[in-house]
Protein backbone atom coordinates (compact mmCIF):
# COMPACT_ATOMS: atom_id res chain seq x y z
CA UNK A 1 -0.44 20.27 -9.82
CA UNK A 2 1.65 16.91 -9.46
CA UNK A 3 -0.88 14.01 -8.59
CA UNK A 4 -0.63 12.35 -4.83
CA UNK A 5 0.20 8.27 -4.40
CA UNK A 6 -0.15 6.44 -2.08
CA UNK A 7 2.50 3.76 -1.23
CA UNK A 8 1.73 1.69 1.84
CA UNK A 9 4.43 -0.06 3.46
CA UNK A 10 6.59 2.98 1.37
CA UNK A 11 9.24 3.21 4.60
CA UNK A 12 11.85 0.42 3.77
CA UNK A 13 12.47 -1.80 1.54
CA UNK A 14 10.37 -2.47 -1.80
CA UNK A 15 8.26 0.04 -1.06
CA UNK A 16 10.70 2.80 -0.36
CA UNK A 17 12.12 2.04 -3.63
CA UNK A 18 8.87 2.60 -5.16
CA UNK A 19 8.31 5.81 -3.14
CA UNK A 20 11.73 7.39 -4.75
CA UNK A 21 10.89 6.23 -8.55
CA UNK A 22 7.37 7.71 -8.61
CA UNK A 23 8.70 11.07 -6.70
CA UNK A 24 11.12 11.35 -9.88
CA UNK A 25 8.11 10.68 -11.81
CA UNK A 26 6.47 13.88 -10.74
CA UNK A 27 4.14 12.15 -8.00
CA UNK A 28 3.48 14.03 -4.71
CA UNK A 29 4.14 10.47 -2.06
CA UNK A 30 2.22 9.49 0.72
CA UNK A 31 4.62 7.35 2.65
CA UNK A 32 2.34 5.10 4.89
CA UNK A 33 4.21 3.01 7.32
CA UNK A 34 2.61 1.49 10.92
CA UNK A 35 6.27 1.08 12.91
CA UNK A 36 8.83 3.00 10.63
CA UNK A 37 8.70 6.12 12.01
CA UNK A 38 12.21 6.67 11.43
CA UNK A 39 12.53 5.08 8.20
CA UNK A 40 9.21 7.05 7.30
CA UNK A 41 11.20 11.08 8.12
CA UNK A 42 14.14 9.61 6.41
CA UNK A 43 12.52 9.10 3.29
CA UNK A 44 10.32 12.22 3.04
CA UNK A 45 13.38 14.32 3.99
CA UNK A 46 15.18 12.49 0.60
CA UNK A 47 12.92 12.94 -1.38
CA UNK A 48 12.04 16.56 -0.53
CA UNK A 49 15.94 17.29 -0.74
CA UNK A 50 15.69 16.21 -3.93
CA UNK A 51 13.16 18.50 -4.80
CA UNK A 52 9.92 16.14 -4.43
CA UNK A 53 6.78 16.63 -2.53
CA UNK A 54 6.14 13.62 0.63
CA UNK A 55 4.30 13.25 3.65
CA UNK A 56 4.44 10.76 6.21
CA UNK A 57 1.22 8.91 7.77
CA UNK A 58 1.07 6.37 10.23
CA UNK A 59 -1.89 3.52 9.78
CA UNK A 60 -2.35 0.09 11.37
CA UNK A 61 -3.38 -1.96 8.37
CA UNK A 62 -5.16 -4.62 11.30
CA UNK A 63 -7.35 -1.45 11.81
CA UNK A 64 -10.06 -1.32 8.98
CA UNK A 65 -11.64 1.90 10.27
CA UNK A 66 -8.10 3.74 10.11
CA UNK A 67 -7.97 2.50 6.63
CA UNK A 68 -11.38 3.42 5.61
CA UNK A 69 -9.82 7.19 6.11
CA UNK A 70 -6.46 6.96 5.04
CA UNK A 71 -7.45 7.66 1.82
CA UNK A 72 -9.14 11.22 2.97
CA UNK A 73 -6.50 11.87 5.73
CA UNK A 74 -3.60 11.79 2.75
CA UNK A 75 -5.86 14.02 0.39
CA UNK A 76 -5.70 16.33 3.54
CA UNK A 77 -2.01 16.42 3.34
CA UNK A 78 -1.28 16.10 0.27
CA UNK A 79 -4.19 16.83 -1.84
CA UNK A 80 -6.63 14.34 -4.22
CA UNK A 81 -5.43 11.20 -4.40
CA UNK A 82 -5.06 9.32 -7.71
CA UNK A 83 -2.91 6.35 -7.13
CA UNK A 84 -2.37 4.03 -4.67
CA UNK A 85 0.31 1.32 -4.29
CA UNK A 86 -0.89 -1.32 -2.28
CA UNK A 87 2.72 -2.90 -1.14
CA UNK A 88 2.30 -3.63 2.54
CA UNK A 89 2.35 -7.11 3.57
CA UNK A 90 2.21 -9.50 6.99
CA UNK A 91 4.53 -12.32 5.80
CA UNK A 92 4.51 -14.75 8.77
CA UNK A 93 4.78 -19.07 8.37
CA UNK A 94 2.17 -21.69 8.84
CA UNK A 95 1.15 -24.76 7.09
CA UNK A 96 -2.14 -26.70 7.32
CA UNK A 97 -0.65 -28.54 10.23
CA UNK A 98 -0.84 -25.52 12.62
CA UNK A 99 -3.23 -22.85 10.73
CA UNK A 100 -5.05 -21.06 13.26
CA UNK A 101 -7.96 -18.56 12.83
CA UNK A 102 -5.78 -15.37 14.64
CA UNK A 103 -3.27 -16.35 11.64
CA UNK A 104 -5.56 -16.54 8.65
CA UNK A 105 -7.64 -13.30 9.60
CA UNK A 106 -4.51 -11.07 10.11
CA UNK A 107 -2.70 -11.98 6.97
CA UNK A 108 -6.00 -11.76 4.90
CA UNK A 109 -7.25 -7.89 6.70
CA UNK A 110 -3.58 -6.76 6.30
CA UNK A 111 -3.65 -7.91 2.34
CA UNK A 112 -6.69 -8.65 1.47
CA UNK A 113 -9.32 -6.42 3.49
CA UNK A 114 -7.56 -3.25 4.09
CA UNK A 115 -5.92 -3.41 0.16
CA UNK A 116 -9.53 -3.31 -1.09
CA UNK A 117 -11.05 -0.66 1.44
CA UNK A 118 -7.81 1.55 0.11
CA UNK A 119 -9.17 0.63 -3.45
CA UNK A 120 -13.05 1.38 -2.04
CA UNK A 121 -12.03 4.53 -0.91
CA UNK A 122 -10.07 5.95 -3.74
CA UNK A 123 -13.14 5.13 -6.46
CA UNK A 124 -15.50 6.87 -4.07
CA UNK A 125 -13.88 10.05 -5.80
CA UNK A 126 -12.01 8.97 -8.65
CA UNK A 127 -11.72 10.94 -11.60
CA UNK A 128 -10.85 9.23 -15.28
CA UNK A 129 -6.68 8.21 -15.19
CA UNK A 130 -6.90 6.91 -11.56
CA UNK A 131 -5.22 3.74 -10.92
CA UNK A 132 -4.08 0.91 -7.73
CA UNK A 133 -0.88 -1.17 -8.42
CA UNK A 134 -1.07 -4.79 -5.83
CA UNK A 135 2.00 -5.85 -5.08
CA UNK A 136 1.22 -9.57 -4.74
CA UNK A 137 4.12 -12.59 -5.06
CA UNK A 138 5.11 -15.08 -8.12
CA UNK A 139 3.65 -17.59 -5.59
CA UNK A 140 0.57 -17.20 -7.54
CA UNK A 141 1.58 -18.75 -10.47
CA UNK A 142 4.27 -21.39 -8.10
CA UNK A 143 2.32 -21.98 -5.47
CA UNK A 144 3.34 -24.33 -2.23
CA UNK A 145 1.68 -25.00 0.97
CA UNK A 146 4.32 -23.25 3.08
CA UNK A 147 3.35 -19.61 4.27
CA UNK A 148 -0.25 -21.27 3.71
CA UNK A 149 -1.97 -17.94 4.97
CA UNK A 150 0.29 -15.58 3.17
CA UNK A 151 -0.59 -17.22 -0.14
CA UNK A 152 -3.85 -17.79 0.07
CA UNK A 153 -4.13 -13.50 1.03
CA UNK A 154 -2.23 -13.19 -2.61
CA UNK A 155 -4.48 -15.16 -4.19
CA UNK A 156 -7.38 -13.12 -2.93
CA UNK A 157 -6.03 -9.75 -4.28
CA UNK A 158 -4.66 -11.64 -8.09
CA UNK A 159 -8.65 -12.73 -8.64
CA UNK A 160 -10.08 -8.99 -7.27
CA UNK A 161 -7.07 -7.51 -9.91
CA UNK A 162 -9.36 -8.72 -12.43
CA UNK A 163 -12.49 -8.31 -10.96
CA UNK A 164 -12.46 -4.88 -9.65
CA UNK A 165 -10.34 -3.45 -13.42
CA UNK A 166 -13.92 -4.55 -15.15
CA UNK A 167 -15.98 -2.90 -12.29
CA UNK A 168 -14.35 -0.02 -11.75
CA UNK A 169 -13.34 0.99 -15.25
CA UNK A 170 -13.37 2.95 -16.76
CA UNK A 171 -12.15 5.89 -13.76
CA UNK A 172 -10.09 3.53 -12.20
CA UNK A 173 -7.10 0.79 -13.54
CA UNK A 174 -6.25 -2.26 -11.54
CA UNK A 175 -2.88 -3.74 -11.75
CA UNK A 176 -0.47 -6.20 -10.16
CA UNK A 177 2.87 -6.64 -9.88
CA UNK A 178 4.13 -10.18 -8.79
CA UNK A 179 7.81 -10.47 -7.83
CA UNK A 180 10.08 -13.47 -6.99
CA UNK A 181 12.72 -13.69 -4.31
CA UNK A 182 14.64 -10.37 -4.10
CA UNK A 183 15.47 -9.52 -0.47
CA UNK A 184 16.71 -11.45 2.26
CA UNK A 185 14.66 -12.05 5.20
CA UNK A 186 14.90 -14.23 8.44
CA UNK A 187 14.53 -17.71 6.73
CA UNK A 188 16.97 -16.41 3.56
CA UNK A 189 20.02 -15.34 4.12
CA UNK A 190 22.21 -13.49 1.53
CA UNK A 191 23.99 -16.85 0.18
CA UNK A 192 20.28 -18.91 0.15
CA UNK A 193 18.97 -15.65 -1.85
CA UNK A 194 21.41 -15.55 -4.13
CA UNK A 195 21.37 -19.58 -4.92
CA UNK A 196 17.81 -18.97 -5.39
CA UNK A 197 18.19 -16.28 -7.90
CA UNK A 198 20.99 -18.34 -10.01
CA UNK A 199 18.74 -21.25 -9.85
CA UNK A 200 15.65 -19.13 -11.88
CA UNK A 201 15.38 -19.37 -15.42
CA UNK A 202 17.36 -16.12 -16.72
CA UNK A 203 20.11 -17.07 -14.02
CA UNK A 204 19.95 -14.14 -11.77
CA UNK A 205 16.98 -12.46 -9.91
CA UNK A 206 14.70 -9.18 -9.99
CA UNK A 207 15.59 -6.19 -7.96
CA UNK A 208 14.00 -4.04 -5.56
CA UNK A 209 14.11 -1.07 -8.62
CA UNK A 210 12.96 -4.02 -11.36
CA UNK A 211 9.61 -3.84 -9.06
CA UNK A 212 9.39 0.11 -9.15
CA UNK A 213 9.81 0.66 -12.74
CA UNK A 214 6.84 -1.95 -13.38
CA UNK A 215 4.67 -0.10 -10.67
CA UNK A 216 5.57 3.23 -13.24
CA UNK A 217 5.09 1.20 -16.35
CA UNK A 218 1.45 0.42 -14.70
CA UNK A 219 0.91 4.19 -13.68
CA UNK A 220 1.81 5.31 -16.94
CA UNK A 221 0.15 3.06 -19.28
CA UNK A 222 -3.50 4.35 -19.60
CA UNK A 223 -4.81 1.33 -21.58
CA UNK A 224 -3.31 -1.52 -19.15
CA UNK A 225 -6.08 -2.75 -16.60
CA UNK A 226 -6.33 -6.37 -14.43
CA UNK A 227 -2.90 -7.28 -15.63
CA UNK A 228 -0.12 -8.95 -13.53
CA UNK A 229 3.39 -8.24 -14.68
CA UNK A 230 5.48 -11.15 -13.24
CA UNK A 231 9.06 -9.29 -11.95
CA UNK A 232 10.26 -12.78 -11.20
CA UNK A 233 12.99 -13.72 -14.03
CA UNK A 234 11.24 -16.63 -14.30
CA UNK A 235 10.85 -18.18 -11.19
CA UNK A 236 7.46 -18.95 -11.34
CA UNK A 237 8.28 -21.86 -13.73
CA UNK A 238 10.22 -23.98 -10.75
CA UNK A 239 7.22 -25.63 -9.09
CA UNK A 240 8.23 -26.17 -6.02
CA UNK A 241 6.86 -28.43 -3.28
CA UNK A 242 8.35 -25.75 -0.51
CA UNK A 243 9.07 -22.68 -0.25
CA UNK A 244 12.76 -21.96 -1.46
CA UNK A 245 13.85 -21.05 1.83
CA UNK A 246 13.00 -23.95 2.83
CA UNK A 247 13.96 -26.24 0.11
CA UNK A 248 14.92 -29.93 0.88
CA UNK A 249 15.98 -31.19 -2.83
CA UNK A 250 12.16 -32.37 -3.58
CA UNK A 251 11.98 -29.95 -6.40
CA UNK A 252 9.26 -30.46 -8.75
């Protein structure tokens, strides 16, 4: 029987890319998503066209008692669980100057809190060979003050990597995988993207697919636990004083 992952945030994007390499992989998908409905069928209809097992299931991240059974409501669908992909992200600006406490707590339950209840949830029954992959952000090892709250969530999940690998080995692997800039998004438009990319250290940038075959290098390799694999080209190595989308010439 093919083993169930969970991908959260699996409807667009990085995450759907992840969804489609691990259902080629064998994995039965559990395609979380909180507004993608339509993304969400799209998907699960691919992949099962292609001869893959999904399922679709709907969670507000914001919600920590939906997430404490998300685990057990895709092991309904699906069956046991053995993997989950903790990819879903709130990604929204502040700086010191205008922090505010609504700000901080949503960015750090959406992933921070509801990442390790996922992780909680899955060791409750975890048999040897289960594993989480984080998806956190190079800005871990380039870090700025822009997107303050953002970054501050990432760091919280690439110190718990470690942590929770030594505490809940040896049933259990914890992993990360860190990418740089890859997508465009409302502050980086397709030209600012790719001058960003051309301006890391291999010249061009990682790719949405780059991110998914690390997440199956991490599923795969059974004696791999509290790494980070940086999908970044490099990036990391431009300290920055902003974010690149934001980049005024201050540089290092």
């Amino acid at each position: 029987m093919a083993d169930v992952v969970l991908v959260t945030g699996g409807a667009r994007r990085i995450g759907r890319e992840i969804c489609l390499r691990l259902s080629v992989e064998g994995f039965k998908i559990a395609i979380h998503y909180r507004n993608s409905e339509d993304d969400a069928k799209a998907l699960r209809a691919e992949i099962e066209s292609a001869g893959g097992k999904a399922c679709t299931i709907r969670c507000d991240l914001n919600d920590s008692d939906s997430v404490k059974g998300l685990i057990q409501n895709v092991s309904d669908k699906l069956g046991k669980v053995v993997g989950v992909v903790n990819n879903a992200s709130c990604f929204e600006f502040d700086r010191i100057e205008e922090i505010s406490e609504e700000t901080w707590l949503e960015h750090m339950k959406v992933n921070a809190l509801a990442p390790l209840l996922l992780i909680g949830g899955l060791s409750e029954s975890a048999v040897e060979g289960s594993w989480v992959v984080n998806i956190l952000d190079f800005k871990v090892e380039s870090p700025n003050a822009d997107y303050l709250s953002y970054t501050s969530s990432r760091f919280a999940m690439y110190g718990l990597t470690s942590a929770l690998a030594v505490d809940l080995a040896p049933n259990v692997r914890v992993n990360s995988v860190a990418p740089g800039h890859i997508l465009t998004s409302d502050v980086l438009d397709e030209n600012s993207l790719r001058r960003v990319q051309s301006e890391s250290p291999l010249g061009f940038g990682p790719s949405s697919r780059d991110v998914a075959e690390s997440v199956v290098f991490l599923a795969d390799s059974q004696t791999i636990t509290g790494q980070t694999i940086f999908v970044d080209s490099g990036e990391r190595f431009r300290q920055m004083k902003h974010d690149p989308a934001f980049d005024r010439g201050e540089g290092k």
